[in-house]
Protein backbone atom coordinates (compact mmCIF):
# COMPACT_ATOMS: atom_id res chain seq x y z
CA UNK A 1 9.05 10.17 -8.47
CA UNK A 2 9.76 8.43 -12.01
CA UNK A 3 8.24 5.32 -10.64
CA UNK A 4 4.87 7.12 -9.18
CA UNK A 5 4.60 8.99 -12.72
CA UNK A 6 5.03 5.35 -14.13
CA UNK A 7 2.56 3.49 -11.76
CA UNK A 8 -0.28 6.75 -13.14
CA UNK A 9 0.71 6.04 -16.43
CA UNK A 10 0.33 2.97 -16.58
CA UNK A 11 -3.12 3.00 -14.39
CA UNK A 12 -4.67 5.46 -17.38
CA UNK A 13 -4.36 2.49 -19.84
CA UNK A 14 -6.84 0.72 -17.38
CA UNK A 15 -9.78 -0.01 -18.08
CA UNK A 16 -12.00 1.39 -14.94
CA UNK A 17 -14.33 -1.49 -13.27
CA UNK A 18 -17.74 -0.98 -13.55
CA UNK A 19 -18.93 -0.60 -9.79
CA UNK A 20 -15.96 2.22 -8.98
CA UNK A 21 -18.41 4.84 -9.06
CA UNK A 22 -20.34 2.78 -6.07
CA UNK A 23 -16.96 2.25 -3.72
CA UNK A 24 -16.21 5.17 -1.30
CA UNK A 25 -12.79 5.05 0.58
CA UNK A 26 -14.00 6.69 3.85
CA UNK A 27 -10.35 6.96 5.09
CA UNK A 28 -7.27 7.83 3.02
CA UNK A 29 -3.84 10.22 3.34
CA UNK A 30 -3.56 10.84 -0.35
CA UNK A 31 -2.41 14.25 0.25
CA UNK A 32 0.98 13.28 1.38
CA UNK A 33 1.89 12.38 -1.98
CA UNK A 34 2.41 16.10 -3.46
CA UNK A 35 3.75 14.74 -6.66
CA UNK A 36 0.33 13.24 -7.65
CA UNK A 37 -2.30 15.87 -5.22
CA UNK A 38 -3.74 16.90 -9.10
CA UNK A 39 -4.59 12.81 -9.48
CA UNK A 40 -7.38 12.94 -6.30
CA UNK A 41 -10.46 14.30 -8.07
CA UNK A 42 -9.75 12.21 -10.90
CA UNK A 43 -10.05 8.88 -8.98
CA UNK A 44 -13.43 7.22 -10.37
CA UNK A 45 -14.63 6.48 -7.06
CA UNK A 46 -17.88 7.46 -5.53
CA UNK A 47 -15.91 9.71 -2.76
CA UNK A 48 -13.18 9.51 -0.62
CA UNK A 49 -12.11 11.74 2.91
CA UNK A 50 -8.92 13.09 3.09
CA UNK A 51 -7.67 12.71 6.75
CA UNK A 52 -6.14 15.76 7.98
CA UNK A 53 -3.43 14.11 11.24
CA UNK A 54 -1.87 17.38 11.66
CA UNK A 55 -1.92 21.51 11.57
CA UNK A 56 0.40 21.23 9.21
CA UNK A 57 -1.31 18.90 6.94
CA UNK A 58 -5.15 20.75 7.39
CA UNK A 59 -4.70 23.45 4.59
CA UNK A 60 -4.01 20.96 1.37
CA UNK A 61 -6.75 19.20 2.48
CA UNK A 62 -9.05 22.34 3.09
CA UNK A 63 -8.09 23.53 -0.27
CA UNK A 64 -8.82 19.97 -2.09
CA UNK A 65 -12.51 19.93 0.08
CA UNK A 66 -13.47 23.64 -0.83
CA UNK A 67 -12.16 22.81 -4.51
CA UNK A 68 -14.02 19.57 -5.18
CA UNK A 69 -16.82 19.36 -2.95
CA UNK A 70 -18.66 16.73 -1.97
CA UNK A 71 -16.55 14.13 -3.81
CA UNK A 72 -13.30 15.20 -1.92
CA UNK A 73 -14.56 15.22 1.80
CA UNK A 74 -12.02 16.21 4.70
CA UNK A 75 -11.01 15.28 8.15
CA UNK A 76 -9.60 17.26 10.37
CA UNK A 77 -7.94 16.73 13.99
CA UNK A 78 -4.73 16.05 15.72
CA UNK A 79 -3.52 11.85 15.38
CA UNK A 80 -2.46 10.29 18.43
CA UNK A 81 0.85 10.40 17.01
CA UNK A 82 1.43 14.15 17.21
CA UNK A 83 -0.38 14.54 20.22
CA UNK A 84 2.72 15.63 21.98
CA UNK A 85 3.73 18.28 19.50
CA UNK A 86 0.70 20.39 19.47
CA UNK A 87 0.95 23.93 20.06
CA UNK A 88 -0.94 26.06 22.60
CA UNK A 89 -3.76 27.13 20.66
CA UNK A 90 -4.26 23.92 18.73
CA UNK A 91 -7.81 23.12 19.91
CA UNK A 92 -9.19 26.59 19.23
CA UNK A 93 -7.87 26.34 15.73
CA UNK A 94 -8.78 22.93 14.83
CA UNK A 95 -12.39 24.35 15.92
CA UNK A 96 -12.64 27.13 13.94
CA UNK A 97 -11.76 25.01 10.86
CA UNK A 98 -14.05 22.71 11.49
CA UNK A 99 -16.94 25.77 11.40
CA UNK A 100 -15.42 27.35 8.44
CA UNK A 101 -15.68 23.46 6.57
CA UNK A 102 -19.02 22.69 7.92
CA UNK A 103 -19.20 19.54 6.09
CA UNK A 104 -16.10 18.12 7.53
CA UNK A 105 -15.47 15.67 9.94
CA UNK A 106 -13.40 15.11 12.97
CA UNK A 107 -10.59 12.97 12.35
CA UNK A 108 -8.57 10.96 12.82
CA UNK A 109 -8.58 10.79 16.44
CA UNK A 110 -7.30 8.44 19.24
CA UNK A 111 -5.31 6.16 20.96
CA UNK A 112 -2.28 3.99 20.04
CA UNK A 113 0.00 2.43 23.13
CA UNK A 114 2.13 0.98 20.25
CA UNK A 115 3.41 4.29 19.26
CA UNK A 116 6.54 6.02 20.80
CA UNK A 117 8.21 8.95 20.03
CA UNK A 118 11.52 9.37 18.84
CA UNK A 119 12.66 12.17 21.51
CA UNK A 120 11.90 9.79 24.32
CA UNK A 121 11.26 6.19 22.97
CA UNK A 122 8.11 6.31 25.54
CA UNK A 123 4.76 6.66 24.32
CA UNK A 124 2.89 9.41 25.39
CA UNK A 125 0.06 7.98 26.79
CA UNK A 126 -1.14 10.56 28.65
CA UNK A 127 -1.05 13.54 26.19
CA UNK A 128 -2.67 11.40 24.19
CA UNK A 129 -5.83 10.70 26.20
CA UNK A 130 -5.80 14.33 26.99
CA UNK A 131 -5.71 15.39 23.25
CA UNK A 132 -8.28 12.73 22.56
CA UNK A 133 -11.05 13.68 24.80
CA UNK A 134 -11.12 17.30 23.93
CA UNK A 135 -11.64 16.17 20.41
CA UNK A 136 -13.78 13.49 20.98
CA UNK A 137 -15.48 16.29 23.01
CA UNK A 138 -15.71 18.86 20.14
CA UNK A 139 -16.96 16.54 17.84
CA UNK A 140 -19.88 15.76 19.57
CA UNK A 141 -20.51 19.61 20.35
CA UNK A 142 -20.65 20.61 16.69
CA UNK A 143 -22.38 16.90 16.01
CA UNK A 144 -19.97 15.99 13.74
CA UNK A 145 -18.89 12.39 12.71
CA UNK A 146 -15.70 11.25 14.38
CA UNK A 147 -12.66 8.91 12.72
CA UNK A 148 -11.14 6.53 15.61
CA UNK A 149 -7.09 5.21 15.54
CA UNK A 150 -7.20 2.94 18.44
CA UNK A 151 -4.09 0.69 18.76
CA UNK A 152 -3.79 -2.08 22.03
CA UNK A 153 -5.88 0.57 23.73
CA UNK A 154 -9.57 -0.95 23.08
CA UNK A 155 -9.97 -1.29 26.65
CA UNK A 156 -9.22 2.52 27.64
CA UNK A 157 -10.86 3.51 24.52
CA UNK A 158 -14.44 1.93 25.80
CA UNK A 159 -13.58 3.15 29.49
CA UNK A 160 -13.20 6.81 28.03
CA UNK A 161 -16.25 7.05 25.79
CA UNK A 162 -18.35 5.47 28.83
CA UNK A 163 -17.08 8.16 31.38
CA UNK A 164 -17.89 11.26 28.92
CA UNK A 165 -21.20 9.79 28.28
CA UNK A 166 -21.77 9.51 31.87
CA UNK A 167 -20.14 13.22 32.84
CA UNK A 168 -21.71 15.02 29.29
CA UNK A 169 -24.68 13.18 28.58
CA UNK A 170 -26.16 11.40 25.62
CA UNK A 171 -26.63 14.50 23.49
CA UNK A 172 -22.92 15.32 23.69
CA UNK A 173 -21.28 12.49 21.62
CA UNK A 174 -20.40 12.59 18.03
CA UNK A 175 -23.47 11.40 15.51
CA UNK A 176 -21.24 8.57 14.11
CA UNK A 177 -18.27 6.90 15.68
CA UNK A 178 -15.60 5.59 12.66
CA UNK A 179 -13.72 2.65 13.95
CA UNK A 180 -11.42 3.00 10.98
CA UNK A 181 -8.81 0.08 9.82
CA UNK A 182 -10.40 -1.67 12.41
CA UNK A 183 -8.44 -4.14 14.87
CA UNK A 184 -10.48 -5.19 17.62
CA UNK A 185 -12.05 -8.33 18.60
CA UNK A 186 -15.79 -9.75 17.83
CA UNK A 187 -16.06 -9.55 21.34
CA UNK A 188 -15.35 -5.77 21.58
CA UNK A 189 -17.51 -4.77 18.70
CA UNK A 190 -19.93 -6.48 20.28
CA UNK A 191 -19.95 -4.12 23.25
CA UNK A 192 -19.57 -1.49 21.07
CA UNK A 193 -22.48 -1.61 19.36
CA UNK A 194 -24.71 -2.47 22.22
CA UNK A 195 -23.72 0.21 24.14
CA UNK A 196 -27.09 1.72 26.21
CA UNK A 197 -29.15 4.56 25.55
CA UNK A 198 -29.21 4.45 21.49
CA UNK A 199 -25.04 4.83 21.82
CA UNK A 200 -24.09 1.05 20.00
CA UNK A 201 -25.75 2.42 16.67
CA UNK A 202 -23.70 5.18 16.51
CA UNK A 203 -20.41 2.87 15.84
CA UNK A 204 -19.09 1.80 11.97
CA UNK A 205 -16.67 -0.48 11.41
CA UNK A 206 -14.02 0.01 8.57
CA UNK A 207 -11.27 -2.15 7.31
CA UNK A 208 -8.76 -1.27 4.83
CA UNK A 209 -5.96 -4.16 2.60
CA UNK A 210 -3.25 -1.88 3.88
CA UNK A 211 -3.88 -2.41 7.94
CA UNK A 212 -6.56 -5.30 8.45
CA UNK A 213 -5.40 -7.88 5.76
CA UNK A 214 -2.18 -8.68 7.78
CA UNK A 215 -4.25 -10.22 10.43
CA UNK A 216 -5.81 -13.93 9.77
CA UNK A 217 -8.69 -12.87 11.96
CA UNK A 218 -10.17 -9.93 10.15
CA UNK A 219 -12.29 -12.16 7.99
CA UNK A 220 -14.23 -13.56 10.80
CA UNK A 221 -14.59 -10.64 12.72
CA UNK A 222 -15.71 -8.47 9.01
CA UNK A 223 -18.85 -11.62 8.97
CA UNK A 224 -19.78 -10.23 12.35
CA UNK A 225 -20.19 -6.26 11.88
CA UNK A 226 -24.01 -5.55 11.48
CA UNK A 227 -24.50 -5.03 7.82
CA UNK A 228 -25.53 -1.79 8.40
CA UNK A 229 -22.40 -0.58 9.89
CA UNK A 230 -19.85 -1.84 7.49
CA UNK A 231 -17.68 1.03 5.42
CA UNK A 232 -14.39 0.80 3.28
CA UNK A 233 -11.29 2.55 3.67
CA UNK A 234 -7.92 2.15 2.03
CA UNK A 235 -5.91 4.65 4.68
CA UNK A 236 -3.76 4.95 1.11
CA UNK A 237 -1.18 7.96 1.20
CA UNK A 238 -0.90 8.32 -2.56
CA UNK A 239 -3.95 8.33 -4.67
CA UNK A 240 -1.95 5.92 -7.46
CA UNK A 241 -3.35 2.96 -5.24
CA UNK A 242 -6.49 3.83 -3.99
CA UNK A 243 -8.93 2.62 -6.85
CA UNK A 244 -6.86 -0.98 -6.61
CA UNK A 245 -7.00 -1.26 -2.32
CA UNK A 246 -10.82 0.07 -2.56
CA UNK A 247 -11.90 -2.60 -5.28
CA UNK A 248 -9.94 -5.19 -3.23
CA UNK A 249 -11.42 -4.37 0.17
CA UNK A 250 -14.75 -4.93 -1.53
CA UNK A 251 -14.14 -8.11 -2.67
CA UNK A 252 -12.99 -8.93 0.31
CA UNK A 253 -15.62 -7.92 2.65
CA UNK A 254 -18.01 -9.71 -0.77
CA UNK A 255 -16.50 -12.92 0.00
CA UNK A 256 -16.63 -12.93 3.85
CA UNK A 257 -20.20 -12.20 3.90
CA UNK A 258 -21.24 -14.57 1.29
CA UNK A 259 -22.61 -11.37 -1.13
CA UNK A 260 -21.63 -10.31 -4.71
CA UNK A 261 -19.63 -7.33 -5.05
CA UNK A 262 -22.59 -5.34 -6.23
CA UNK A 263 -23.59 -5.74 -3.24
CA UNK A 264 -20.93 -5.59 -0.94
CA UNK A 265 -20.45 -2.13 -2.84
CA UNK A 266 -23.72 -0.92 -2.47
CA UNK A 267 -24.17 -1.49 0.68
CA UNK A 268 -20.76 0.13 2.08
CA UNK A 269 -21.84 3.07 -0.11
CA UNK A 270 -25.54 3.23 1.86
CA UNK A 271 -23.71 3.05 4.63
CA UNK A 272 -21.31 5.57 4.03
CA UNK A 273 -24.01 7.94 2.98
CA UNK A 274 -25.74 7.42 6.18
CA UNK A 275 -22.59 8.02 8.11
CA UNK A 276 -21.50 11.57 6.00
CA UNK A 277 -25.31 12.51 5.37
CA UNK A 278 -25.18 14.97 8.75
CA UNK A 279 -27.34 17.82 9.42
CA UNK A 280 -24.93 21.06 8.88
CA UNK A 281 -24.85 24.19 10.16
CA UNK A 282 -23.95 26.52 7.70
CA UNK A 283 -23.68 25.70 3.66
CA UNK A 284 -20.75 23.65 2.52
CA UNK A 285 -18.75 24.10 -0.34
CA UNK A 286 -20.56 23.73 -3.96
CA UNK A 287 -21.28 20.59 -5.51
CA UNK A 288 -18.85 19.08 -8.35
CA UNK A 289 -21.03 17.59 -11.19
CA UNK A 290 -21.09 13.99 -11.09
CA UNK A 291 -21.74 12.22 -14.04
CA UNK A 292 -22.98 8.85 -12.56
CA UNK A 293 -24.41 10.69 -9.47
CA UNK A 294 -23.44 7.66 -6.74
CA UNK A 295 -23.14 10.97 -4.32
CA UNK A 296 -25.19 13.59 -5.77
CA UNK A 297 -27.83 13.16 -2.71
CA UNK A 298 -25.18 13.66 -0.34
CA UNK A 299 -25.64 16.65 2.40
CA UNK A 300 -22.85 16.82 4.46
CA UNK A 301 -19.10 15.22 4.55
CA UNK A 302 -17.29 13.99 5.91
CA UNK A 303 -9.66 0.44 15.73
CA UNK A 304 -8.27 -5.36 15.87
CA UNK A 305 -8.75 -10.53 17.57
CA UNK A 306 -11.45 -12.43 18.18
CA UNK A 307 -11.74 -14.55 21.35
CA UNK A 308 -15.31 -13.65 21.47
CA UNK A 309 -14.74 -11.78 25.33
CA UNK A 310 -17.16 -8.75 25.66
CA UNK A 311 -15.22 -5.67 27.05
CA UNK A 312 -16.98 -3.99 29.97
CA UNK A 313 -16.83 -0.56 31.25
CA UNK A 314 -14.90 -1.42 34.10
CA UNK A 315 -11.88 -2.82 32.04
CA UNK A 316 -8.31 -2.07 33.44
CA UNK A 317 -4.77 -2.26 32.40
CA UNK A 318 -4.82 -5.60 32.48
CA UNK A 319 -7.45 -6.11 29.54
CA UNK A 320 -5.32 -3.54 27.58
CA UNK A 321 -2.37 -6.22 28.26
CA UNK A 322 -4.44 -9.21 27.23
CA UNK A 323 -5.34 -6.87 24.22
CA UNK A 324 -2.02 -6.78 23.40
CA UNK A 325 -1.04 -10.12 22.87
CA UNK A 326 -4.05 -10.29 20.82
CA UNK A 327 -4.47 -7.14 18.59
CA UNK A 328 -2.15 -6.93 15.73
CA UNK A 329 -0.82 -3.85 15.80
CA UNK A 330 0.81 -3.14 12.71
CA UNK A 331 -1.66 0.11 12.26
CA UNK A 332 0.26 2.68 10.42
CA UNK A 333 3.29 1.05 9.22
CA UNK A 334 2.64 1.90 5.57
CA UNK A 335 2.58 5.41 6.01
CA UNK A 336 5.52 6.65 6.09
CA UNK A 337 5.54 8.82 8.95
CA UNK A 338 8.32 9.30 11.98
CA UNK A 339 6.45 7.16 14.73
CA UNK A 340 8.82 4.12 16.15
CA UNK A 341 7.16 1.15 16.46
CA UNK A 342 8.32 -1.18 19.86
C-alpha cells in the first residue's frame, strides 16, 4: 500500500504530456485497486471504461460511471473466467443493469481455453460458450457495444458469431465488436473484418503494453488493422499506471504505422468515439465538465500470430490446436486474479 501511495506521489510531480487529453484507454480494471478508486477521475486522459468481469465487481463501477459520467464509462458482463460461478439469475441481472446504465457497454465477454479453474484444473469450456452467447446475445438486443477476451479459441469464436448471425439475423448483433488486448493472427482479422452483410465493419482491434507487447508479432499484425478500427487499451488494474501504458501503447501503435503520435492519438480517439458514440435508449448519467473537451461530443459509453491463414466458418478443433501453438496466450497474467494458467 506504501509503495502504491509512493508510485501516486511521485506521478503528481509529473509533468502531464501534452496529447493525454487525446488518449482513451477503452479497456482497464482500475477498480480493483480500492486503495487508489479516488485517483480514476483524476487521470488526464480523454476517457477510460471500467470493465465490470463480475457481479461482484458491477456496483464500484456503477457508482464511478453514474458519478463521473462520460469520462468514466463502464462495462458490464460475466468474464470467461467466472463463467462457472454464476448464480441462477445472473443474466436477468446483468440485463437490468445494463438498462438502468444506458450508456454502458457489454463487457468483457468470451472465450479463453487457456484458463482452468482451481476446483477442477479443467477449463470450463462449455459453460463458457454457454455464458458467452447469451451475452453476446443481449448485447446485440439492447444494441450495445460488446468487449471480446478470446484466448486459443479464435477459431470457435468466428464459428459462434457466424452461427448466431445465421440463426438471429443481421439486426441482432452488437453495433461494435471490441477485440480487446488483441492476440490473433493477420490472417484472422482479416476474416474478421470482411465478414458478409456489413458484419466485418463492426470489429475494432485493441492492443494494450500489458498483454500484446510480450508477443514479437503484434507489431506486424497492429500495421495491418484498418486505420479506422484501431483503439487503445491498457487492461491496467490500478489507475497509478494507466497514463504511462496509454502514452506507451500510442507510441507504439505511432511507430508501427509510420505516423506521429498526434496522430496515432487522434485517430484511436476518432475511433473510439465512433465505437462509444451509440444511439441510447434512455438518458445517461450527467456530463462532468471537461476542460479540454476531447469527449464533450460524446453520446453514449461505453482477442493474438500471423501466418497470414484466413479462418473460415467451418473451422474445427483442429484450427483451435494450430491456434495454439501460435497465439501467445499470456492474456491476463497481470491481473491478479485466481485463474491457473496450464
Amino acid at each position: 500500500m506504501q509503495q502504491a501511495k509512493k508510485k501516486v506521489a511521485e506521478k503528481k510531480k509529473k509533468k502531464i504530456h501534452p496529447l493525454m487529453r487525446l488518449l482513451f484507454d477503452t479497456h482497464c480494471h482500475p477498480q480493483d485497486d480500492t486503495c487508489n478508486v479516488d485517483l480514476i477521475p483524476q487521470l488526464p486522459v480523454a476517457g477510460l471504461c471500467l470493465i465490470g468481469v463480475r457481479d461482484i465487481d458491477w456496483p464500484v463501477v456503477e457508482e464511478l460511471h453514474s458519478r463521473y459520467g462520460d469520462k468514466v464509462r463502464a462495462a458490464f458482463a460475466v468474464h470467461p473466467w467466472y463463467a462457472h460461478r454464476r448464480g441462477s439469475d445472473w443474466l436477468e441481472e446483468l440485463e437490468a443493469l445494463l438498462r438502468r446504465n444506458p450508456a454502458a457497454i457489454v463487457g468483457e465477454i468470451g472465450l479463453d481455453r487457456a484458463a482452468t479453474t482451481p476446483d477442477t484444473g479443467r477449463c470450463e469450456h462449455q459453460h463458457q460458450l454457454e455464458v458467452f452467447e447469451k451475452q453476446f446475445r443481449l448485447a446485440g438486443r439492447l444494441q450495445r457495444p460488446v468487449s471480446i477476451h478470446c484466448v486459443r479459441a479464435f477459431g470457435q469464436f468466428f464459428e459462434a458469431v457466424q452461427q448466431i448471425l445465421k440463426e438471429d439475423g443481421k439486426m441482432a448483433l452488437p453495433p461494435s465488436i471490441i477485440m480487446h488486448s488483441y492476440g490473433g493472427t493477420a490472417g484472422m482479422m482479416d476474416s474478421l473484418t470482411t465478414m458478409k452483410q456489413g458484419i466485418g465493419s463492426r470489429f475494432y482491434f485493441s492492443f494494450s503494453p500489458v498483454i500484446n507487447m510480450r508477443s514479437p508479432k503484434t507489431v506486424e499484425v497492429i500495421k495491418h488493422i484498418p486505420q479506422d478500427r484501431l483503439l487503445i487499451e491498457t487492461d491496467q488494474n490500478t489507475p497509478t499506471s494507466i497514463e504511462d501504458d496509454i502514452m506507451e501503447m500510442c507510441e507504439i501503435v505511432a511507430k508501427a504505422r509510420g505516423w506521429s503520435v498526434e496522430q496515432a492519438a487522434r485517430i484511436t480517439l476518432e475511433n473510439a468515439q465512433r465505437v462509444f458514440d451509440f444511439p441510447r435508449i434512455a438518458p445517461g448519467p450527467p456530463e462532468m465538465d471537461d476542460d479540454e473537451g476531447a469527449f464533450a461530443s460524446l453520446a453514449g459509453l461505453h482477442v493474438r500470430d500471423d501466418d497470414g491463414a484466413k479462418a473460415n466458418a467451418t473451422s474445427n478443433e483442429k484450427d483451435d490446436d494450430e491456434e495454439e501453438e501460435e497465439e501467445d496466450d499470456s492474456d491476463g497474467a497481470s491481473s491478479g486474479w485466481w485463474v491457473k494458467r496450464p
